[in-house]
Protein backbone atom coordinates (compact mmCIF):
# COMPACT_ATOMS: atom_id res chain seq x y z
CA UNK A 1 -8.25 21.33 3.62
CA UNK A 2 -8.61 24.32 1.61
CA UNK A 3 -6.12 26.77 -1.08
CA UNK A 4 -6.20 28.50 -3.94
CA UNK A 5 -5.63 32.47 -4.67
CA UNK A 6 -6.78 35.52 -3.00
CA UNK A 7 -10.30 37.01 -4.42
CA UNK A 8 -9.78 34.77 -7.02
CA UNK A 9 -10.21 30.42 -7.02
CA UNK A 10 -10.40 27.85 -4.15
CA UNK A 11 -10.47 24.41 -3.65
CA UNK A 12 -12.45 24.07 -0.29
CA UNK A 13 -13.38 20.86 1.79
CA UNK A 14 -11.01 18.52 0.57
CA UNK A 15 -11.20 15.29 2.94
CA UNK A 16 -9.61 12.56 1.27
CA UNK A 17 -7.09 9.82 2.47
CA UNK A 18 -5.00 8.03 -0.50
CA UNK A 19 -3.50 4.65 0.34
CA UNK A 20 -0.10 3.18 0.17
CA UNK A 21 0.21 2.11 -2.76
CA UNK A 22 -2.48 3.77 -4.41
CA UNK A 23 -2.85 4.53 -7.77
CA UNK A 24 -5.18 6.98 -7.90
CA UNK A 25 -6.42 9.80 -10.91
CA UNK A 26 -7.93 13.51 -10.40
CA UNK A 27 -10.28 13.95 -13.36
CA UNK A 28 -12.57 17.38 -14.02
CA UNK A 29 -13.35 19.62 -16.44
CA UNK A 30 -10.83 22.76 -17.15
CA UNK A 31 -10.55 25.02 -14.00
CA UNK A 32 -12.14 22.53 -11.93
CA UNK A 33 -9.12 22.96 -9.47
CA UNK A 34 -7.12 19.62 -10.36
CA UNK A 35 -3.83 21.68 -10.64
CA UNK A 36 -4.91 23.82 -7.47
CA UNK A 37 -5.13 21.09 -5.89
CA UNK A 38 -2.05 19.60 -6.57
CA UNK A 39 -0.57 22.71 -5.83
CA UNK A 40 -1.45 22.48 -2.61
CA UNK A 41 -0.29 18.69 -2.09
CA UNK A 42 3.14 20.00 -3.08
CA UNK A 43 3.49 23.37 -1.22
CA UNK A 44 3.68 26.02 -4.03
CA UNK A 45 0.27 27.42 -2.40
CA UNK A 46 -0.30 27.65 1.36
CA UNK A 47 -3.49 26.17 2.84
CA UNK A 48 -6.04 28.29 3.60
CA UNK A 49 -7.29 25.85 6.18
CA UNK A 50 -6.95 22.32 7.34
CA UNK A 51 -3.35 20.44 6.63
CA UNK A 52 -2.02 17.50 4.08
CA UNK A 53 -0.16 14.90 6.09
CA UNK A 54 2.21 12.17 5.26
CA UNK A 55 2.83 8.80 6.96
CA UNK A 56 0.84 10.78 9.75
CA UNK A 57 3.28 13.68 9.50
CA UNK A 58 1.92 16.94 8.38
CA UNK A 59 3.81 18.32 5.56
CA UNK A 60 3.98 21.74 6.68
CA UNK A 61 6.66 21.25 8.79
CA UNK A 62 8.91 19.17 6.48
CA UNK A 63 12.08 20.62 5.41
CA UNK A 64 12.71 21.75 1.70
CA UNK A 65 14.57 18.74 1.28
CA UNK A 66 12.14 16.46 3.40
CA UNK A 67 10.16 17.17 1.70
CA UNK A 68 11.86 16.57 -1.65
CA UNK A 69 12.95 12.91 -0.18
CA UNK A 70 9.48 12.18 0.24
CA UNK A 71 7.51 14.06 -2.53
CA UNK A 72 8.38 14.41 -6.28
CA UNK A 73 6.68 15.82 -8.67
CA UNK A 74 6.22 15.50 -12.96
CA UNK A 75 4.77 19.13 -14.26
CA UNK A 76 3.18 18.84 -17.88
CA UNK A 77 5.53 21.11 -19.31
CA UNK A 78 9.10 19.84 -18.74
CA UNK A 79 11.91 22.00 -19.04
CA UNK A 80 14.55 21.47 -21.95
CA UNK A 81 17.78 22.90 -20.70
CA UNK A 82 21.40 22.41 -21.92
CA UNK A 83 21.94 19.64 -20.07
CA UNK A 84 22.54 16.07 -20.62
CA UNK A 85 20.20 13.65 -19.65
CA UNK A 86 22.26 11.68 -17.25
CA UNK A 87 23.14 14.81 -15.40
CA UNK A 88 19.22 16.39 -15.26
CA UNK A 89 18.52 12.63 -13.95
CA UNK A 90 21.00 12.89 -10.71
CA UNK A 91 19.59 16.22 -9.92
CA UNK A 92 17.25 13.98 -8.18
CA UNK A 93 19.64 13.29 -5.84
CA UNK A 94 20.37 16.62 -4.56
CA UNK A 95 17.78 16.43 -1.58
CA UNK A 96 20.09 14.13 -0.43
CA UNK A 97 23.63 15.93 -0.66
CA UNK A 98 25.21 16.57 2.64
CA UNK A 99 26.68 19.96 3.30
CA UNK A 100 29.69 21.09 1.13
CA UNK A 101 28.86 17.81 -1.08
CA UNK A 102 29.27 19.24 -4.60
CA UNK A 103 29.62 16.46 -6.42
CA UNK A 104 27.49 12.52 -6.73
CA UNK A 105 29.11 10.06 -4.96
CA UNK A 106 28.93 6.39 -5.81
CA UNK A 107 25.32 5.73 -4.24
CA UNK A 108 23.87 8.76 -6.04
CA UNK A 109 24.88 7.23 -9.35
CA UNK A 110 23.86 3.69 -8.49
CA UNK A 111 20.53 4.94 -7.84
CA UNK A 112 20.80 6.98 -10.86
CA UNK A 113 21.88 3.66 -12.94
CA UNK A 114 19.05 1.84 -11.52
CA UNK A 115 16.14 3.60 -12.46
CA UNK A 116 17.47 4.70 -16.51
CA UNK A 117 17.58 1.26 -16.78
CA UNK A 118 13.83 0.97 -15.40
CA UNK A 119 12.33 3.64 -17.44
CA UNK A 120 14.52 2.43 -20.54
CA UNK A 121 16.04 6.03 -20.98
CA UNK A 122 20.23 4.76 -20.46
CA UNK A 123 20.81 4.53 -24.03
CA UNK A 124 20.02 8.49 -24.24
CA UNK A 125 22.52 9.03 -21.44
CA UNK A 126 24.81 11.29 -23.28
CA UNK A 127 21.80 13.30 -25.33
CA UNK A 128 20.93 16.68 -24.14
CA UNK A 129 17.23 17.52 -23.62
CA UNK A 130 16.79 19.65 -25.86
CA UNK A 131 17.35 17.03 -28.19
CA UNK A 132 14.92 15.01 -26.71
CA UNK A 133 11.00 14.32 -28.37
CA UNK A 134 7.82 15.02 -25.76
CA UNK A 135 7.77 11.70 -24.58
CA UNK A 136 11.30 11.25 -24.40
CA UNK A 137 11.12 14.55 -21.89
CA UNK A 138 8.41 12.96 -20.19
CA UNK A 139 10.09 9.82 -19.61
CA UNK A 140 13.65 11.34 -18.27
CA UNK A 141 11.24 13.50 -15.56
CA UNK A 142 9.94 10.44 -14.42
CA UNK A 143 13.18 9.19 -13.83
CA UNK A 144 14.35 12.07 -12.21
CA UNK A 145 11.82 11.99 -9.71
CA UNK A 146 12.32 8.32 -8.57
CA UNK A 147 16.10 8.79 -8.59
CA UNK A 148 14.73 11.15 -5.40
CA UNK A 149 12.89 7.65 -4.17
CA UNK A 150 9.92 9.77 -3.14
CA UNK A 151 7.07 7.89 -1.51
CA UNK A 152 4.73 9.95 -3.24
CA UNK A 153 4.87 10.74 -6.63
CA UNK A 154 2.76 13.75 -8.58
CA UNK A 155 1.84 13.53 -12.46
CA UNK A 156 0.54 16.21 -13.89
CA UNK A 157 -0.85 15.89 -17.41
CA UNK A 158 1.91 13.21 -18.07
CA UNK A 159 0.14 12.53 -21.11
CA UNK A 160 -0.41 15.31 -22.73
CA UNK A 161 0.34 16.45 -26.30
CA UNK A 162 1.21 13.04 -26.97
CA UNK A 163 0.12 10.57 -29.51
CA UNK A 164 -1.36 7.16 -28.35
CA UNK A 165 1.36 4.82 -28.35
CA UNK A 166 3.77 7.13 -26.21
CA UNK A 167 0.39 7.70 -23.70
CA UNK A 168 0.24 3.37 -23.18
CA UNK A 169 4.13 3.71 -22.86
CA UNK A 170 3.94 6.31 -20.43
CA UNK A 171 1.24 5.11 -18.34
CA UNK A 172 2.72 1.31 -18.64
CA UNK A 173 5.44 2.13 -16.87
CA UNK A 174 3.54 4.27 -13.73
CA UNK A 175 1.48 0.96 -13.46
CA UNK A 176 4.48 -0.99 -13.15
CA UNK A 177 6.13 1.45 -10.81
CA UNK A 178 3.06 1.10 -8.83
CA UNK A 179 3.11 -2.36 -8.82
CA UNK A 180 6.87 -3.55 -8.55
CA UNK A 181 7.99 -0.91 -6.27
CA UNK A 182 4.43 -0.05 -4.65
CA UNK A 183 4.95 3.61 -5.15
CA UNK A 184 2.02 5.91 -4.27
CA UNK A 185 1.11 7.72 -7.65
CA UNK A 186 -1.64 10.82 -7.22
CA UNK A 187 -1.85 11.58 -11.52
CA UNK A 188 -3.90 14.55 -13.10
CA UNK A 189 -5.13 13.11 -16.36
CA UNK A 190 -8.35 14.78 -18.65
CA UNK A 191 -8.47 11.37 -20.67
CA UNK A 192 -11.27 9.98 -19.09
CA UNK A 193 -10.59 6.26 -20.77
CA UNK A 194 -7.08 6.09 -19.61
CA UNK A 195 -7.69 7.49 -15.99
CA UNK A 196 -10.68 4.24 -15.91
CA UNK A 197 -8.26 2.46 -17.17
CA UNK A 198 -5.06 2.53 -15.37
CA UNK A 199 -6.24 4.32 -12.03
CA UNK A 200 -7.30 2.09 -8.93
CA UNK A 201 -9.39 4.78 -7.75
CA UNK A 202 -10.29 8.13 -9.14
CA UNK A 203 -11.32 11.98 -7.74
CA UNK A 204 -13.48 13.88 -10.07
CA UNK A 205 -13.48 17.12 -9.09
CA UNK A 206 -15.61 19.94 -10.20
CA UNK A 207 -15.76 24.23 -9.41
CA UNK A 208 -13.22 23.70 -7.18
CA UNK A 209 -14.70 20.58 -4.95
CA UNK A 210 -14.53 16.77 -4.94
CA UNK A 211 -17.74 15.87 -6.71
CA UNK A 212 -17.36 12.03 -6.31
CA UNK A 213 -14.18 10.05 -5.28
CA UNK A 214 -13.95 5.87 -5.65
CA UNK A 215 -13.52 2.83 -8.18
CA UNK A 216 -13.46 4.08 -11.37
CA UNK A 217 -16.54 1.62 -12.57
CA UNK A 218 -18.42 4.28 -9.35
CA UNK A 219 -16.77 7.23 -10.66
CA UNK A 220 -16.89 7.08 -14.14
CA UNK A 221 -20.82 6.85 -15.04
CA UNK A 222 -22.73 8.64 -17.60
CA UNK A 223 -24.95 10.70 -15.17
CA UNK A 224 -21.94 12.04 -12.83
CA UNK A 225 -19.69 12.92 -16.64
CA UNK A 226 -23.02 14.65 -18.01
CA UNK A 227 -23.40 16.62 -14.84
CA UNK A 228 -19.80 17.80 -14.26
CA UNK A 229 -18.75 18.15 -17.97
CA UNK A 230 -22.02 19.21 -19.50
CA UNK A 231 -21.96 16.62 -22.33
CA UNK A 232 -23.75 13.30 -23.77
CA UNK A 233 -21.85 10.25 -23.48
CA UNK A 234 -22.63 6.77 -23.04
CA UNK A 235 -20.46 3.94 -20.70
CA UNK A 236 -19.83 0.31 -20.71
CA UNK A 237 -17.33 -1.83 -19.24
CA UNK A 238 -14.06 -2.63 -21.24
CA UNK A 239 -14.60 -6.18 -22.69
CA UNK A 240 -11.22 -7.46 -21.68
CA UNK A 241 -10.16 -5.40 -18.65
CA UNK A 242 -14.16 -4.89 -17.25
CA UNK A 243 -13.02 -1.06 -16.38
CA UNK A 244 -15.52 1.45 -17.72
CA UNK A 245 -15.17 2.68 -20.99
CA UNK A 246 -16.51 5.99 -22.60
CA UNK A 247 -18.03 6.71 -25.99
CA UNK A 248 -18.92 10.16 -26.91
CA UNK A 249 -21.74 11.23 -29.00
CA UNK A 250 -22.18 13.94 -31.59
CA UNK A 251 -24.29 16.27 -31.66
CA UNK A 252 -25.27 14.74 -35.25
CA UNK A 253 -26.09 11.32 -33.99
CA UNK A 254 -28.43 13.16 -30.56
CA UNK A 255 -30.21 14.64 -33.46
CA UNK A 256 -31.07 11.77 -35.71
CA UNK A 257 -31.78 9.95 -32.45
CA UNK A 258 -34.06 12.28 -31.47
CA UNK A 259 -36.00 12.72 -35.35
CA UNK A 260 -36.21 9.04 -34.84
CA UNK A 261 -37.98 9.30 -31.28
């Protein structure tokens, strides 16, 4: 498929096919069209050409809510409003409100139950998000969007701005999703250590096309990250986990290196 903005950016001959299951990371460089991309995986762009399917059902005629049953998406910049976190959390359930149904029944807040406890985030039931740290944000989004028990879910940056520890927290608990309740995860992520970390199978993407797509260890070598991000850097597998790990190198280092040669 193809999408992007008039006179402006595409992505263009997108083939891929993503599991069930899957955990699987879009890397690039800035404006590579990861977020375009995504975009058009959720429906805020219309294709240009081709279609995105779903359990063999193309997406473009899902209903809004469908589609929300099915799809559910984490932006990077979560919104803060004045709203408690128990009550932003069973938004998630709207998708599935029948007509005239103003109110959560006793499912809705089951589900709701079920997955603060998951994500660890009951104890801040009663705190509004504005109140709330980054990765606190981050964490209630996430459970928003599996209180909508999607079968795909979208990350966008979910690790931005955020220090280490809350990034292993954060991406601990997509693993486990992954693996406990085999949800499909499709993540943008720029860390390039985490994403070979974490992801079962990455997409690197570069001016707008997939530039390489597979295990990370196939992905993730010095000659495609030179190419695509115009840098020095220099691989080898994780000593505990065997996933490939990157080291960069300054430009103080190249040039001793070199005076050396």
């Amino acid at each position: 498929m193809s999408c992007g903005y008039e006179k402006k950016f595409l992505v263009s001959d997108i083939d891929i096919s993503i599991a069930k299951g899957s955990f699987v990371g879009i890397i690039g460089p800035n404006g590579s069209g990861k977020t375009t991309l995504f975009r058009g995986i959720s429906g805020d762009l219309k294709l240009k050409s081709g279609k995105i399917s779903l359990n063999n059902k193309n997406l473009k005629y899902f209903s809004h809510k469908e589609r929300a049953r099915n799809l559910a998406i984490v932006t990077q910049d979560i919104e803060s409003p004045d709203i408690t976190v128990e009550d932003y959390v069973l938004m998630g359930r709207l998708p599935y409100h029948k007509g005239f149904q103003f109110f959560e029944n006793e499912k809705d807040i089951e589900i709701a139950e079920k997955y603060m406890k998951l994500t660890g985030v009951s104890h801040m039931r009663d705190k509004f998000l504005s109140q709330l740290s980054g990765g606190e944000r981050q964490m209630v989004a996430i459970t928003k969007a599996l209180v909508q028990e999607p079968e795909l879910l979208l990350l966008d940056e979910p690790t931005s701005h955020l220090d280490i520890a809350l990034q292993i927290q954060i991406l601990n608990l997509v693993q486990q999703l992954n693996d406990e309740l085999g949800l499909t995860v499709m993540m943008i992520i720029h860390d390039l250590n985490l994403a070979g970390e974490y992801c079962d199978e990455l997409i690197l993407m570069n001016k707008g096309k997939i530039k390489e797509k597979g295990l990370p260890e196939y992905v993730l070598t010095y000659s495609n990250i030179e190419e695509v991000y115009g840098t020095v850097v220099f691989t080898q597998p994780n000593p505990l986990s065997g996933r490939p790990a990157i080291f960069l190198v300054s430009k103080r280092i190249l040039n001793s290196i070199n005076k050396e040669r």
